[in-house]
C-alpha atoms as a PDB file:
ATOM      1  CA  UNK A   1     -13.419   9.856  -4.720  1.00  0.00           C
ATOM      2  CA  UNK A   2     -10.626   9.288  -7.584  1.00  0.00           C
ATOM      3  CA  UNK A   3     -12.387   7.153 -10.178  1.00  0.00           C
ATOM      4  CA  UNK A   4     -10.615   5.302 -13.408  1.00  0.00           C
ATOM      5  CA  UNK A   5     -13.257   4.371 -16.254  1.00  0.00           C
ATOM      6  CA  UNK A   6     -16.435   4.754 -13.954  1.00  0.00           C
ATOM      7  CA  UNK A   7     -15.137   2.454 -10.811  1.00  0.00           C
ATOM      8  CA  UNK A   8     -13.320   4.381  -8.234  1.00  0.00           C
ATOM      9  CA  UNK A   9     -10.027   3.495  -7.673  1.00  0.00           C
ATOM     10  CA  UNK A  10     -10.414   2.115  -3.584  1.00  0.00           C
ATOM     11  CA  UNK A  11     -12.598  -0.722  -5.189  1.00  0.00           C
ATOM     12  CA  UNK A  12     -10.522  -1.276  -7.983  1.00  0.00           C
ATOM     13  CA  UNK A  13      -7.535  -2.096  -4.993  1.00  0.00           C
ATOM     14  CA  UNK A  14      -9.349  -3.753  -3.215  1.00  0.00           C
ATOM     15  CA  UNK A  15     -10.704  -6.155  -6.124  1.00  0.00           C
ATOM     16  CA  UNK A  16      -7.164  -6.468  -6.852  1.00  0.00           C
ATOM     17  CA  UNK A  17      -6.398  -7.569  -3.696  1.00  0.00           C
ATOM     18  CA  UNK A  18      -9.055  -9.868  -3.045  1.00  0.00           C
ATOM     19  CA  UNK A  19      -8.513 -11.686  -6.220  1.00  0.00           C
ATOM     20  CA  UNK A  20      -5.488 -12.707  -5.311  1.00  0.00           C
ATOM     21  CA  UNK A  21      -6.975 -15.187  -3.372  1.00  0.00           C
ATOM     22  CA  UNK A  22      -4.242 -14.536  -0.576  1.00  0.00           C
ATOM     23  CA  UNK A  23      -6.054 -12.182   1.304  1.00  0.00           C
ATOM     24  CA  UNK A  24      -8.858 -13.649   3.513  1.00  0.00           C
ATOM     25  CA  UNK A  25      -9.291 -10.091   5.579  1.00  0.00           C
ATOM     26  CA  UNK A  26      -9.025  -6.509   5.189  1.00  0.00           C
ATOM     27  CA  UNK A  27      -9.805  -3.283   6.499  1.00  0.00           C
ATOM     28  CA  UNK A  28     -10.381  -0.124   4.559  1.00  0.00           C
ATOM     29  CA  UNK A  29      -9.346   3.056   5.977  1.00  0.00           C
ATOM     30  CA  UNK A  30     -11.719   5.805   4.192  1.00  0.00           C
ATOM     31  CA  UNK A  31     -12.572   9.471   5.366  1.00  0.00           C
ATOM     32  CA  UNK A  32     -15.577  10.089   7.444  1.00  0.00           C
ATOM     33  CA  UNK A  33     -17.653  11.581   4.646  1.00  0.00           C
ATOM     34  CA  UNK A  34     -16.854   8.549   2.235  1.00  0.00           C
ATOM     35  CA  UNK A  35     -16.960   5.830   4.317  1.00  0.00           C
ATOM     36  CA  UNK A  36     -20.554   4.815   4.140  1.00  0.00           C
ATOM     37  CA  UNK A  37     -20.255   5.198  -0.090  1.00  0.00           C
ATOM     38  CA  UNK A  38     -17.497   3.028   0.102  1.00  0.00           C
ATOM     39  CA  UNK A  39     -19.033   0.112   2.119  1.00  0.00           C
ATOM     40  CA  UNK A  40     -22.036   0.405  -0.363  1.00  0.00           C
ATOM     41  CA  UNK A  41     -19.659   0.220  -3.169  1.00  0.00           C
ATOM     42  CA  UNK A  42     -17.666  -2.689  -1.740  1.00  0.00           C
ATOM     43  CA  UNK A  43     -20.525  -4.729  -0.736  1.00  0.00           C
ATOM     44  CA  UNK A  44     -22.174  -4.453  -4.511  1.00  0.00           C
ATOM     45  CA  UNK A  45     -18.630  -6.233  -6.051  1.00  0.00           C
ATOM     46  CA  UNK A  46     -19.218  -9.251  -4.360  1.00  0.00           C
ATOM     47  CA  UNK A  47     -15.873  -9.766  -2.747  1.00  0.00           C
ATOM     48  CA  UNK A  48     -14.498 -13.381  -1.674  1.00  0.00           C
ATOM     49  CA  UNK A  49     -12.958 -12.261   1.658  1.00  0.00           C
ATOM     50  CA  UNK A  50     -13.932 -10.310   4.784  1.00  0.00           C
ATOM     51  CA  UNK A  51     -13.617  -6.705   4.309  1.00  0.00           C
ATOM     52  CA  UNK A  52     -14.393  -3.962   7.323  1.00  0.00           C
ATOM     53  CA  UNK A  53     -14.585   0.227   6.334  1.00  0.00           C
ATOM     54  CA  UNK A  54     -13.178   2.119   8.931  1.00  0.00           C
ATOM     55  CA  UNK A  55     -13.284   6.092   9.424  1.00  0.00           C
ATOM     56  CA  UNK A  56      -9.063   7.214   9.233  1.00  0.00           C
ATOM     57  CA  UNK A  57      -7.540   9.848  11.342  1.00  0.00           C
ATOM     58  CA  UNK A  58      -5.874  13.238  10.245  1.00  0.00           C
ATOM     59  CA  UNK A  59      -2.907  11.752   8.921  1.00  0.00           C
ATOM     60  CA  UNK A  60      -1.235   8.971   7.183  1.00  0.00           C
ATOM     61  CA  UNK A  61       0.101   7.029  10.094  1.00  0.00           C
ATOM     62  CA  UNK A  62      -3.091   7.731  12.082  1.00  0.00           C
ATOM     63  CA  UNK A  63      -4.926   5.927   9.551  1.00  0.00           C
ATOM     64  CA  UNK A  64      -2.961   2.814   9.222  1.00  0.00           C
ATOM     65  CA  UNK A  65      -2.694   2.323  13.188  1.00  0.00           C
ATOM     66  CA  UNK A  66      -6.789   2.613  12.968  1.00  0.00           C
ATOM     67  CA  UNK A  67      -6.808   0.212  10.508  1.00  0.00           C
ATOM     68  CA  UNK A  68      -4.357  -2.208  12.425  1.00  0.00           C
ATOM     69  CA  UNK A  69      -6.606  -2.075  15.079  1.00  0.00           C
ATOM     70  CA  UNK A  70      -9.841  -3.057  13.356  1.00  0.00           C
ATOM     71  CA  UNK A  71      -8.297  -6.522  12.057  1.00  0.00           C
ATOM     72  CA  UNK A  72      -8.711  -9.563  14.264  1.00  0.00           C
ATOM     73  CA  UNK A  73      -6.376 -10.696  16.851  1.00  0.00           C
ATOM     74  CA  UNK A  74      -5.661 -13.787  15.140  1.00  0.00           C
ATOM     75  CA  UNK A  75      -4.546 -12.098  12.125  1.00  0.00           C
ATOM     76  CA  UNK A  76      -0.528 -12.535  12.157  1.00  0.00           C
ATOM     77  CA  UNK A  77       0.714 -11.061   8.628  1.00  0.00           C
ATOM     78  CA  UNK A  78      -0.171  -7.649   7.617  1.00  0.00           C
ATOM     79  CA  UNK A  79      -0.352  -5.849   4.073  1.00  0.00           C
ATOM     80  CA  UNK A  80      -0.382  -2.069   3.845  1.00  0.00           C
ATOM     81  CA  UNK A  81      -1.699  -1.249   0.557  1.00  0.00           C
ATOM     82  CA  UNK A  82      -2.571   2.283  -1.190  1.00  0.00           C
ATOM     83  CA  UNK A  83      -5.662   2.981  -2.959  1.00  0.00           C
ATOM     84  CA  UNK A  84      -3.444   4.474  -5.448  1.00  0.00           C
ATOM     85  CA  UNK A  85      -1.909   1.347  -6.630  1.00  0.00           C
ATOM     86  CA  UNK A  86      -5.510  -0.219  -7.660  1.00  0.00           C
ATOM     87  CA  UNK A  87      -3.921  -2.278 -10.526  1.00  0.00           C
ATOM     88  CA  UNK A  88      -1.125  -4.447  -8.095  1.00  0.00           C
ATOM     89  CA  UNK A  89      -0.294  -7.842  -9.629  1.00  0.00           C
ATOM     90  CA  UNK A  90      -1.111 -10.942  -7.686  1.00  0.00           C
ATOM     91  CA  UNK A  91       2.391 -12.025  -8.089  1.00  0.00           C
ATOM     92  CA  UNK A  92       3.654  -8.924  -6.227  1.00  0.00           C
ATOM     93  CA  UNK A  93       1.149 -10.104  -3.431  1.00  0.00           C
ATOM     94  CA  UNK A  94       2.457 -13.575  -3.177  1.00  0.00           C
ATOM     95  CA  UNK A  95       6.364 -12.583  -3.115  1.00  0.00           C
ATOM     96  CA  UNK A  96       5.902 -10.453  -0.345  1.00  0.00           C
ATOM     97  CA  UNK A  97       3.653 -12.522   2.097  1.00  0.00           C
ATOM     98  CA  UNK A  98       6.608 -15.615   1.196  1.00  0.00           C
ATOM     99  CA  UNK A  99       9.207 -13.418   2.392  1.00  0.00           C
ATOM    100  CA  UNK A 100       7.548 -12.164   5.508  1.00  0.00           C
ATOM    101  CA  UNK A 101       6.576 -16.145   6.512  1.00  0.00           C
ATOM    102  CA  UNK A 102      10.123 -16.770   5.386  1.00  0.00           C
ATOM    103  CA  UNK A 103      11.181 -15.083   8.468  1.00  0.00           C
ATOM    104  CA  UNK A 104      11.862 -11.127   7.275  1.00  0.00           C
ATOM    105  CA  UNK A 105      10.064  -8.035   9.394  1.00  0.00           C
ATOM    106  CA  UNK A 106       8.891  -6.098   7.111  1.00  0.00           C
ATOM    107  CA  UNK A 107       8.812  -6.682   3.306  1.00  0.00           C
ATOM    108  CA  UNK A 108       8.713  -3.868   0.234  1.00  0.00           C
ATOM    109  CA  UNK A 109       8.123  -4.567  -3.115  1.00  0.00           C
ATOM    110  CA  UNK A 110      10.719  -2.063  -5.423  1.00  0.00           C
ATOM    111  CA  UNK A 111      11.404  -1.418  -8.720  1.00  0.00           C
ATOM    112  CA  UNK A 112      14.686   0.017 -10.493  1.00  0.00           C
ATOM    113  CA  UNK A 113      15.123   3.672 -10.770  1.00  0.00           C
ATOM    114  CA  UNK A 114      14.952   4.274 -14.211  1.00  0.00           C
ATOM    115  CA  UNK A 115      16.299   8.030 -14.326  1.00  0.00           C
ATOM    116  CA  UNK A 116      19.287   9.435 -12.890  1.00  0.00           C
ATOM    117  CA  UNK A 117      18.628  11.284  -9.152  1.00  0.00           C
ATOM    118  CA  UNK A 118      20.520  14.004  -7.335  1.00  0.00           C
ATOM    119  CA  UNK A 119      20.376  15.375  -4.375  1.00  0.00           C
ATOM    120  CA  UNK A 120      20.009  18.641  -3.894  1.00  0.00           C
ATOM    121  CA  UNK A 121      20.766  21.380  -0.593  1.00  0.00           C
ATOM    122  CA  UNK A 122      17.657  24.011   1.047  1.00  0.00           C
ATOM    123  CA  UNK A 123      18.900  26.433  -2.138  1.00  0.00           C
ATOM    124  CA  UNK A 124      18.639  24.085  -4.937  1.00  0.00           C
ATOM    125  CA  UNK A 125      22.057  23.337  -5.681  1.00  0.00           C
ATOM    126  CA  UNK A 126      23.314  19.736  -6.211  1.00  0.00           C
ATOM    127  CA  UNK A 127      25.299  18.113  -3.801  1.00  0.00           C
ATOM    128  CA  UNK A 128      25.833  14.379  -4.500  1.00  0.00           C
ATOM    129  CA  UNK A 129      24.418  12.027  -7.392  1.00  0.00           C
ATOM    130  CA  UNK A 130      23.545   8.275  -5.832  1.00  0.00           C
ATOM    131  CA  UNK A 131      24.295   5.510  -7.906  1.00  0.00           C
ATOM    132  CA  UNK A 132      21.099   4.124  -9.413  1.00  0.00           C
ATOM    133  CA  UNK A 133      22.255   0.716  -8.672  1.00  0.00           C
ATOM    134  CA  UNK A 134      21.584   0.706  -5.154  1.00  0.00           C
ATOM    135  CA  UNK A 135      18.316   2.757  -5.629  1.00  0.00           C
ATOM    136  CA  UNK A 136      15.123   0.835  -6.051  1.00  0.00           C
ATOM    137  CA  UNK A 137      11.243   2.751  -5.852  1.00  0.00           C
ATOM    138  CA  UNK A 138       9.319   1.520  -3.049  1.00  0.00           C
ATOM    139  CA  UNK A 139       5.785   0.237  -4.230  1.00  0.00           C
ATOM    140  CA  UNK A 140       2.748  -1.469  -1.919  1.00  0.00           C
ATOM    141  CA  UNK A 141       1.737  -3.640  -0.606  1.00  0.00           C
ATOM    142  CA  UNK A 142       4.040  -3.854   2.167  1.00  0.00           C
ATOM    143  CA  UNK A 143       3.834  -6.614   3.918  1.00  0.00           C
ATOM    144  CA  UNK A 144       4.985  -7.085   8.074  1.00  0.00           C
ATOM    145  CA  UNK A 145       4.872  -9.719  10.835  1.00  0.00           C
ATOM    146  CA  UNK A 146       1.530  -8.255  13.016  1.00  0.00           C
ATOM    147  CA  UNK A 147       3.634  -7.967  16.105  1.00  0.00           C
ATOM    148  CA  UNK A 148       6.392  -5.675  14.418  1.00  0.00           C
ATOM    149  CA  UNK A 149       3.841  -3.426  12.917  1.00  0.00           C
ATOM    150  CA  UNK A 150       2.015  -3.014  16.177  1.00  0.00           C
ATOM    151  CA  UNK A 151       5.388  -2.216  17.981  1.00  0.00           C
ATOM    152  CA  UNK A 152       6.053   0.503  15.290  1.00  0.00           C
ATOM    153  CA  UNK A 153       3.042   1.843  15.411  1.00  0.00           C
ATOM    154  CA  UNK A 154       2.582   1.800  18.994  1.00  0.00           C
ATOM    155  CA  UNK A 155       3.816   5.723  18.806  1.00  0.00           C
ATOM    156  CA  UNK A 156       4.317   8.039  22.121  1.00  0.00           C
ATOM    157  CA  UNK A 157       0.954   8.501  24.151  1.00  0.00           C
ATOM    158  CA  UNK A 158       1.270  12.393  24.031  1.00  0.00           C
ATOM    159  CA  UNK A 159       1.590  12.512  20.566  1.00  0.00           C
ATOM    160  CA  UNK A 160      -0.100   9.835  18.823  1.00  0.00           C
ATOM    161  CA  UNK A 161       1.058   7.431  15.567  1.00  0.00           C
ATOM    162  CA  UNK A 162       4.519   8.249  14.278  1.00  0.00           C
ATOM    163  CA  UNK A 163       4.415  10.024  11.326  1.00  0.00           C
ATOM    164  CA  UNK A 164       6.293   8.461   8.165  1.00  0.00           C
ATOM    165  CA  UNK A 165       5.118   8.063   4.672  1.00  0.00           C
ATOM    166  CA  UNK A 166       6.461   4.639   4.154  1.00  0.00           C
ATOM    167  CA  UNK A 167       5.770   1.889   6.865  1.00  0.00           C
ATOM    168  CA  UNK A 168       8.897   0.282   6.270  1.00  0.00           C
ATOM    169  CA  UNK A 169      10.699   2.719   7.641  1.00  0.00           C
ATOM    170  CA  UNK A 170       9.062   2.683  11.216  1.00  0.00           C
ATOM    171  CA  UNK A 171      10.118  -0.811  11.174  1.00  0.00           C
ATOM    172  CA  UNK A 172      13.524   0.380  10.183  1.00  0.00           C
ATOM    173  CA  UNK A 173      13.835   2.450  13.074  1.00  0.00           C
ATOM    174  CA  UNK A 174      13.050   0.121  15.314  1.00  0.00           C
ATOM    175  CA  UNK A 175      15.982  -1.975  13.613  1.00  0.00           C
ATOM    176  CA  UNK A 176      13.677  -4.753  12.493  1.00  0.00           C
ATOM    177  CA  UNK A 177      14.825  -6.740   9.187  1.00  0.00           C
ATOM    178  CA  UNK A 178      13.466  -5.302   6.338  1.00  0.00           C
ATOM    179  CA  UNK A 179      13.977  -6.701   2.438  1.00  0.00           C
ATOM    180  CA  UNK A 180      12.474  -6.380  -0.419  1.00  0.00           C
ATOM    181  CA  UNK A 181      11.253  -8.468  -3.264  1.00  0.00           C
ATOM    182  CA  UNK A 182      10.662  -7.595  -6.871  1.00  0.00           C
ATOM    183  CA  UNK A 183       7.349  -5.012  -7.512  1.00  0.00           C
ATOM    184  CA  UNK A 184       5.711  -4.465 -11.156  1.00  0.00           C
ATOM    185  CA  UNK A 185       5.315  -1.768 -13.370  1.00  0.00           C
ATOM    186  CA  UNK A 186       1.874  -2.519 -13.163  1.00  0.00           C
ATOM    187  CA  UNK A 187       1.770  -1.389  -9.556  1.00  0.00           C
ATOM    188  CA  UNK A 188       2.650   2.637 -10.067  1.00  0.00           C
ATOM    189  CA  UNK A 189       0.694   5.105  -8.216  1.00  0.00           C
ATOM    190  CA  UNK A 190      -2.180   6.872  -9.881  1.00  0.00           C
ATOM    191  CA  UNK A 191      -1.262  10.654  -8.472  1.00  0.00           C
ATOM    192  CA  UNK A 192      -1.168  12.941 -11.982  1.00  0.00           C
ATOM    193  CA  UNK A 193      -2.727  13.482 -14.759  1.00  0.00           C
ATOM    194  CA  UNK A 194      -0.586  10.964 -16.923  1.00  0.00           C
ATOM    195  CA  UNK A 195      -0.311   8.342 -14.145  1.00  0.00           C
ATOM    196  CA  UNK A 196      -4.627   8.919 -15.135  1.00  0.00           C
ATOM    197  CA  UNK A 197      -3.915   8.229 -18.378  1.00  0.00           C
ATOM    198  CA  UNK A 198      -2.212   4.923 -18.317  1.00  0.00           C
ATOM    199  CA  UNK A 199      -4.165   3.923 -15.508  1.00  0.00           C
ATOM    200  CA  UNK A 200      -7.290   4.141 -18.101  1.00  0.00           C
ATOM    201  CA  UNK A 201      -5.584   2.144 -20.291  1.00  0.00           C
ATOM    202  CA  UNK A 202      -5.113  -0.336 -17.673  1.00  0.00           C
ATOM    203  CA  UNK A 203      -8.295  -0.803 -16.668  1.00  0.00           C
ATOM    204  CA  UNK A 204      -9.324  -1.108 -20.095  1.00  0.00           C
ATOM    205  CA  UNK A 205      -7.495  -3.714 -20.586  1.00  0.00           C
ATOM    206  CA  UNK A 206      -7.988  -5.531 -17.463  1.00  0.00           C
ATOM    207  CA  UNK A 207     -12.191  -4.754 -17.804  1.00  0.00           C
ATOM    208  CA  UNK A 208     -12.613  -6.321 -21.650  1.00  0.00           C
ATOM    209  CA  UNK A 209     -11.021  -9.141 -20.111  1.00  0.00           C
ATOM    210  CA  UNK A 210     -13.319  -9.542 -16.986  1.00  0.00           C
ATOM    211  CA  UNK A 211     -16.398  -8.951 -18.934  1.00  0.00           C
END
């Protein structure tokens, strides 16, 4: 389990999350060998809302449709948040649960793209360069109308949970509204080694200030 300055990163999400005072419910999705650490770990912070552990499946998708089903019936807006992004802004949390109660499907918080992308063909060589403008970085948590995400995930019986790596785009498919809203810096994904770094510095920061 991915720790930043001594507190592993699930906890620091979920604190994140839960101190945004918009989030009354949530279900973790942990592996089967970590689960029982990280209800132990979850029920020593002392967190304001409800919070369940469930075991995930093999994959991404299998994980979030476990999760989905864990949360109460009467629970009609959804977030899907990474782990990875422990240090998400509260602000980020409250612009995308007003645009999903403002009517929208499915709602992803983006930021610019700072560097220039091309895309490239199965031998490497370049074959168009998209114009940043119209680019934005997808970030989480993504937020969704309950119904929508359950109709996305509802998958094919012989094979299970669609697979995608962004929820979003399930929704997409099924030609649901999606929009975004503006993310934060402050929400990157903790994945390398300097994503570790400034994630350290982060929590330094954001610890001095809670002690």
């Amino acid at each position: 389990m991915r720790t930043v300055a001594g507190v592993p990163l699930v906890v620091r999400a979920v604190r994140a999350l839960d101190a945004s005072a918009l989030v009354q419910v949530g279900v973790v999705v942990a592996a089967v060998e970590c689960r029982q650490q990280v209800v132990e770990l979850l029920d020593a912070v002392g967190l304001a809302g409800s919070w369940t552990v469930v075991v995930g499946g093999d994959t991404r998708s299998q994980s979030v449709q476990r999760g989905l089903r864990a949360l109460p019936t009467d629970v009609d807006v959804v977030l899907v948040h990474d782990a990875a992004r422990a240090f998400v802004p509260a602000a980020v949390v409250a612009r995308v649960l007003a645009a999903v109660e403002a009517g929208a499907d499915a709602v992803v918080p983006v930021v610019a793209v700072a560097d220039t992308v091309k895309q490239i063909d199965a031998g490497g060589a370049v074959v168009a360069t998209p114009g940043r403008l119209a680019l934005r970085q997808v970030q989480t948590p993504q937020g969704f109308r309950r119904t929508v995400l359950d109709a996305a995930y509802a998958g094919d019986p012989a094979t299970g949970a669609p697979a995608a790596t962004d929820d979003a785009t399930l929704v997409e498919r099924l030609g649901g509204r999606v929009v975004v809203v503006d993310g934060d810096p402050l929400a990157f994904k903790v994945t390398g080694p300097l994503d570790l770094l400034l994630a350290a510095a982060v929590a330094r920061d954001r610890d001095d200030v809670a002690g």
